[in-house]
Protein backbone atom coordinates (compact mmCIF):
# COMPACT_ATOMS: atom_id res chain seq x y z
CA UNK A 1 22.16 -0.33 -19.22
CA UNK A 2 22.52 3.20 -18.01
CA UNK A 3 22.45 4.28 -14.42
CA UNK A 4 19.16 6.30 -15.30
CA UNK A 5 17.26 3.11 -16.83
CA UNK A 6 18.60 1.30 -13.84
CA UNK A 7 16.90 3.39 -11.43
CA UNK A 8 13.92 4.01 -13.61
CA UNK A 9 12.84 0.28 -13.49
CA UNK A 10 13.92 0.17 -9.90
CA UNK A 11 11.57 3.02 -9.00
CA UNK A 12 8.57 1.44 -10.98
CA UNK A 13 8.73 -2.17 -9.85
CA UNK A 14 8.78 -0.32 -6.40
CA UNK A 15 5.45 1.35 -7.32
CA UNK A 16 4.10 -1.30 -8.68
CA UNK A 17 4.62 -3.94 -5.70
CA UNK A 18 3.07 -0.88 -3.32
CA UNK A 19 0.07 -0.58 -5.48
CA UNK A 20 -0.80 -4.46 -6.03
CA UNK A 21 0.00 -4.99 -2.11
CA UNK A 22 -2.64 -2.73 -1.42
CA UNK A 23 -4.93 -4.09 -4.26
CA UNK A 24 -4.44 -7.05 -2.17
CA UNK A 25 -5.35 -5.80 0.97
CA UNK A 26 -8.24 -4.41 -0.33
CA UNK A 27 -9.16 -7.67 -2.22
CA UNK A 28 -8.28 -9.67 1.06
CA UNK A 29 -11.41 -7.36 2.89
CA UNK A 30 -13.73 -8.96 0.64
CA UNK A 31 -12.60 -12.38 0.06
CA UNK A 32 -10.87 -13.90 3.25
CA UNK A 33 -12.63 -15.04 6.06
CA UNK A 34 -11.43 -14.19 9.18
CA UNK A 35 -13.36 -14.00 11.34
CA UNK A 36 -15.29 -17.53 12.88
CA UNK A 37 -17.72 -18.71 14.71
CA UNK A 38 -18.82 -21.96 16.28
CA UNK A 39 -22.47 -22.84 17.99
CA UNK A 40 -22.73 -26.07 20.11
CA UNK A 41 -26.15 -27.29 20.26
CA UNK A 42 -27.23 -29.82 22.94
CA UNK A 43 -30.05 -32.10 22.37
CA UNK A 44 -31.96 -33.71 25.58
CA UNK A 45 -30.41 -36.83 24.45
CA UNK A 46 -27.00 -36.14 25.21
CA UNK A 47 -25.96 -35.42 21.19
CA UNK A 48 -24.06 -32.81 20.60
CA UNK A 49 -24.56 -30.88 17.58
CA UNK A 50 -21.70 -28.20 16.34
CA UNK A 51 -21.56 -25.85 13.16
CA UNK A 52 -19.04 -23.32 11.85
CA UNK A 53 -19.46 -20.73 9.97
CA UNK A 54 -16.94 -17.85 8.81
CA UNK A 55 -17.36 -14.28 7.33
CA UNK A 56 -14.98 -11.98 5.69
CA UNK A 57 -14.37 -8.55 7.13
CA UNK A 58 -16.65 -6.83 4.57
CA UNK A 59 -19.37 -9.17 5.86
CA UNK A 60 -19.00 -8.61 9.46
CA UNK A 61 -18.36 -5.02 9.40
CA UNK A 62 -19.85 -3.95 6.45
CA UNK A 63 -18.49 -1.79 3.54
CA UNK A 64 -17.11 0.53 5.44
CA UNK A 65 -14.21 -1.65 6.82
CA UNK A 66 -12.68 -1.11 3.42
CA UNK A 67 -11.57 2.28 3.83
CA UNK A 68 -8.97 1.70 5.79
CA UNK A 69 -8.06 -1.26 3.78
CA UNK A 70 -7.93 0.85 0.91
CA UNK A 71 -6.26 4.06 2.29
CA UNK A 72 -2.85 2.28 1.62
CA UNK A 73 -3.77 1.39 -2.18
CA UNK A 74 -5.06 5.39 -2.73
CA UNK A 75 -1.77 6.30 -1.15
CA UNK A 76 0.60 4.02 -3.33
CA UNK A 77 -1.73 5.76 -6.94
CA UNK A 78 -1.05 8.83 -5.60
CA UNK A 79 2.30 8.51 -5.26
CA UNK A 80 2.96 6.52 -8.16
CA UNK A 81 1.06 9.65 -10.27
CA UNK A 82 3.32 12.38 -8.42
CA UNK A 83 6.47 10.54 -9.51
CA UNK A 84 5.52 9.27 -12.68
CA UNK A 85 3.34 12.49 -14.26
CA UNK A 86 3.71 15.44 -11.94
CA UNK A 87 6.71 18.07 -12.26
CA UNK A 88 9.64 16.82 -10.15
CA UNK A 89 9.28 19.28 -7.23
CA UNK A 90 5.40 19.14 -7.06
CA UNK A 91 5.66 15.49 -7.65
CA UNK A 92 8.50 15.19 -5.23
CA UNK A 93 7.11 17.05 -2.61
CA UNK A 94 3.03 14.92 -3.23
CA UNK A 95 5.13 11.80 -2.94
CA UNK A 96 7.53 12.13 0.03
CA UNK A 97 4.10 13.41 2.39
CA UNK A 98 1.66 10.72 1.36
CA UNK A 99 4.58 8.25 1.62
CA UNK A 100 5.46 9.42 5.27
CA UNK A 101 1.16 10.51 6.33
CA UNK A 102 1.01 6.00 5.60
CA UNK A 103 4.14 5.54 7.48
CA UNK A 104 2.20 7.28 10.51
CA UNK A 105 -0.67 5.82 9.77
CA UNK A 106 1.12 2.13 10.04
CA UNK A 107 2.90 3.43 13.26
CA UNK A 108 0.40 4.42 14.75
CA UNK A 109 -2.06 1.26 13.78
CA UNK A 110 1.02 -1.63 14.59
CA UNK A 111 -1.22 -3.49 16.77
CA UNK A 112 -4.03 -3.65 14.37
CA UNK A 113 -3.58 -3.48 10.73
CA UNK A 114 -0.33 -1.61 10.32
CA UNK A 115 1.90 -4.32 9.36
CA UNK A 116 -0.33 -5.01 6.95
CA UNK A 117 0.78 -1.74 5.59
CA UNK A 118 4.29 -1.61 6.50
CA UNK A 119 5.20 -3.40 2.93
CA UNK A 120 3.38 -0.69 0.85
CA UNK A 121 5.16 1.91 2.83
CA UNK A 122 8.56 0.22 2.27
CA UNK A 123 8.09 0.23 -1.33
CA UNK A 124 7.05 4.08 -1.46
CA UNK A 125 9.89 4.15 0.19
CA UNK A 126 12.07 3.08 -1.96
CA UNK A 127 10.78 4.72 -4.57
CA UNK A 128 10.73 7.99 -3.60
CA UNK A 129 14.55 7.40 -2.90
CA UNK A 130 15.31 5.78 -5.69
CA UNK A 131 13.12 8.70 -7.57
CA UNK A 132 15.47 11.72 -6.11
CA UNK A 133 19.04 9.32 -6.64
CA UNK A 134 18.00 9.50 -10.14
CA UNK A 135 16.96 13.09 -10.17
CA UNK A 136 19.98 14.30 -8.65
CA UNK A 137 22.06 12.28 -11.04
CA UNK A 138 20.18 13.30 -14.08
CA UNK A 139 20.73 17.36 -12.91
CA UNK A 140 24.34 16.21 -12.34
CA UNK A 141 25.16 15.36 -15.55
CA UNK A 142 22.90 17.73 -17.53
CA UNK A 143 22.74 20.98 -15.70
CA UNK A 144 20.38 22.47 -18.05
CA UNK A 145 18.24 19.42 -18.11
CA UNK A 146 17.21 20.16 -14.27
CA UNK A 147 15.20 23.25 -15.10
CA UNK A 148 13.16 21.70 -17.98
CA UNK A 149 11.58 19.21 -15.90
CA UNK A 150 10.74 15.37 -16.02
């Protein structure tokens, strides 16, 4: 297996664990409940009476709390697009800001839901990286292959 193929598959198993981690964040919003509540009841009697009941984030905040939860999953399409259809400096250049505008969006949201991000923005990442290892190595070896494109 080539060098090129090598990074290639890197690059899109990269893209594809950033875009089902934030499928999962997103499907985590409307299926896990997190959030719980308990009411004690006391009867005259001296009985105590005590139910639980639990809600998922969608449910407590409503539909809006999925936009942040699905920023990260927007981000990893969009990159995934710019590296996989765009022309390598557009693409490049779409792929490298998104991938660093969700790395300061998990910076700056550590004590809330950013490490829930942190793993998409490791795989971007990577990818990107990976992405420009290979592009440089492909214009290396084929000089006139660089100005053609992808």
């Amino acid at each position: 297996m080539s060098s090129s193929v090598a990074l290639r598959r890197t690059r899109d198993l990269a893209l594809l664990g950033a875009v089902l981690w934030g499928a999962g964040l997103v499907a985590a919003g409307l299926t896990v409940p997190i959030y719980t509540m308990e009411t004690r009841e006391f009867t005259p009697g001296g009985r105590t009476s005590t139910s639980t009941t639990s809600s998922t984030l969608v449910e407590a905040n409503g539909p809006d709390a999925l936009i942040p939860l699905a920023v990260p999953l927007v981000g990893a399409v969009v990159v995934a697009i710019s590296l996989l259809v765009l022309p390598r400096l557009l693409g490049h250049a779409i792929a490298w800001t998104t991938t660093f505008l969700l790395a300061a969006l998990a910076a700056l949201a550590a004590l809330s839901i950013g490490t829930y991000l942190a793993p998409v923005v490791a795989a971007l990442l990577v990818a990107c990286v990976v992405d420009a290892v290979r592009t440089y190595e492909e214009e290396r070896s084929t000089p006139a292959a660089g100005a053609a494109g992808r």
